[in-house]
Protein backbone atom coordinates (compact mmCIF):
# COMPACT_ATOMS: atom_id res chain seq x y z
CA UNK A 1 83.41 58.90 175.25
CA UNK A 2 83.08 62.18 172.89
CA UNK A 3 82.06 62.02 169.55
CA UNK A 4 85.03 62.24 167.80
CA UNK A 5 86.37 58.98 169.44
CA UNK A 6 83.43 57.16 168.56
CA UNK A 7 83.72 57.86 164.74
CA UNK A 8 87.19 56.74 165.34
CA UNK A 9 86.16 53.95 166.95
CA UNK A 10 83.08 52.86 164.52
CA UNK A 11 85.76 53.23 161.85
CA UNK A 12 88.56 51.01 162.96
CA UNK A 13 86.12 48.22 163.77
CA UNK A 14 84.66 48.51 160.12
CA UNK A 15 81.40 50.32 160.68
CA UNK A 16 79.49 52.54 158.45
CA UNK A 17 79.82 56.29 158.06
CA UNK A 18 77.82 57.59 161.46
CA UNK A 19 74.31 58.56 161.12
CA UNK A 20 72.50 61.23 163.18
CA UNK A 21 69.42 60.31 164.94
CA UNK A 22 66.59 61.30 167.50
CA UNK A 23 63.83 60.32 168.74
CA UNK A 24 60.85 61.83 170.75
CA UNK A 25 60.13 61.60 174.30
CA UNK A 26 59.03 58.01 175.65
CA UNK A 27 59.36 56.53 172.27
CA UNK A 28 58.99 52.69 172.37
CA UNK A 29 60.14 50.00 169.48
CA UNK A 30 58.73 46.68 170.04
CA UNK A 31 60.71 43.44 170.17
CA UNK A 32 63.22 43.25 167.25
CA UNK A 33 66.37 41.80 166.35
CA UNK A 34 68.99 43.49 163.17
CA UNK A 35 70.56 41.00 161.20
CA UNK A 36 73.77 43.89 161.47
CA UNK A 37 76.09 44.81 164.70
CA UNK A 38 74.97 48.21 165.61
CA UNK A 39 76.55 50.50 167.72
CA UNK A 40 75.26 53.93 169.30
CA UNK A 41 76.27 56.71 170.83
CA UNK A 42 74.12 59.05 172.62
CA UNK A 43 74.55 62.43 173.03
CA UNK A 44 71.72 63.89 174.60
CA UNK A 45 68.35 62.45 176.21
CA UNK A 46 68.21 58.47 177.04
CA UNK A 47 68.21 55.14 175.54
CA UNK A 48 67.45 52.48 177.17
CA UNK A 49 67.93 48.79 175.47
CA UNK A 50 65.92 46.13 176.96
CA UNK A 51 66.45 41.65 176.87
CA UNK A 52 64.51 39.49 178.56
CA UNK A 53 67.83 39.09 180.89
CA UNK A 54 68.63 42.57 181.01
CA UNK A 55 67.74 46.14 180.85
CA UNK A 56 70.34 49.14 180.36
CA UNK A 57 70.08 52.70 180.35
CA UNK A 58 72.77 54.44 177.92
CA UNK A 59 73.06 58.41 178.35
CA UNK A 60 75.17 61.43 176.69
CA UNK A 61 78.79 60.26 176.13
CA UNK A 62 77.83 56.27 176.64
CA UNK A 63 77.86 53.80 173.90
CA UNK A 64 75.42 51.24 173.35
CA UNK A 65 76.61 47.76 171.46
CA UNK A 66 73.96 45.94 169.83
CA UNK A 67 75.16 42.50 168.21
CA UNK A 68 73.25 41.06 165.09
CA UNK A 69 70.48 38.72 166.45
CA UNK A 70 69.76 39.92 169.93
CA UNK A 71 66.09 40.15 170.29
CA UNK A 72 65.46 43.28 171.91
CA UNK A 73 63.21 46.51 172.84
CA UNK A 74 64.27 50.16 172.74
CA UNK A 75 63.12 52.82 174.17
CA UNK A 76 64.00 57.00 174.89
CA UNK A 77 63.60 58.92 177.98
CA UNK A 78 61.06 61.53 179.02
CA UNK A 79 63.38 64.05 176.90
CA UNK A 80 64.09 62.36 173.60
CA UNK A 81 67.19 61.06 172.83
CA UNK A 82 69.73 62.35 170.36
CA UNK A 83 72.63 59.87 168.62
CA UNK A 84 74.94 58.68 166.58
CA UNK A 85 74.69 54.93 164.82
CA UNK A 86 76.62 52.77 162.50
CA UNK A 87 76.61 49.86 161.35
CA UNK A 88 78.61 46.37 160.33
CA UNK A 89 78.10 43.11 158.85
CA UNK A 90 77.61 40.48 161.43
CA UNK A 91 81.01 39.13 162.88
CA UNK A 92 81.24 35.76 163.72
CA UNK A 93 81.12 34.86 167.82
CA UNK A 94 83.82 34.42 169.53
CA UNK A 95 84.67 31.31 171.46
């Protein structure tokens, strides 16, 4: 994915206006849920998003989809991670 597709994607599924982000090397963000659906998308470094069924590793040009109420951990790579994220209102599951 490049960036200009992912604005055009976070805006046609009724996300905010992108926001730039990074964060330093080996950052770590304890155990958290959002009460929004947050997407990201990296564009340099690593992110990795971690559940206590699953761990994922999102680098440049991946996106990362974070629903509202997934208890979670984040953390970056040993160089930092650079992004884009937006967010939405919580959308009702899907059956």
């Amino acid at each position: 994915m490049k960036e200009d597709e992912f604005r055009l994607f976070a805006k046609k599924e009724g996300y905010t206006a992108p926001e730039f982000r990074t964060q330093p090397p080996n950052a770590f963000f304890d155990q958290h849920a959002y009460k929004d659906d947050l997407i990201e998308f990296v564009q340099d470094g690593e992110f990795i998003v971690e559940t206590d069924k699953n761990r994922k590793s999102f680098k440049a040009g991946e996106l990362c989809i974070v629903d509202a109420g997934l208890v979670h951990t984040d953390s970056v790579g040993r160089d930092g991670a650079k992004y884009l994220m937006a967010w939405r209102a919580a959308q009702t599951p899907k059956a």
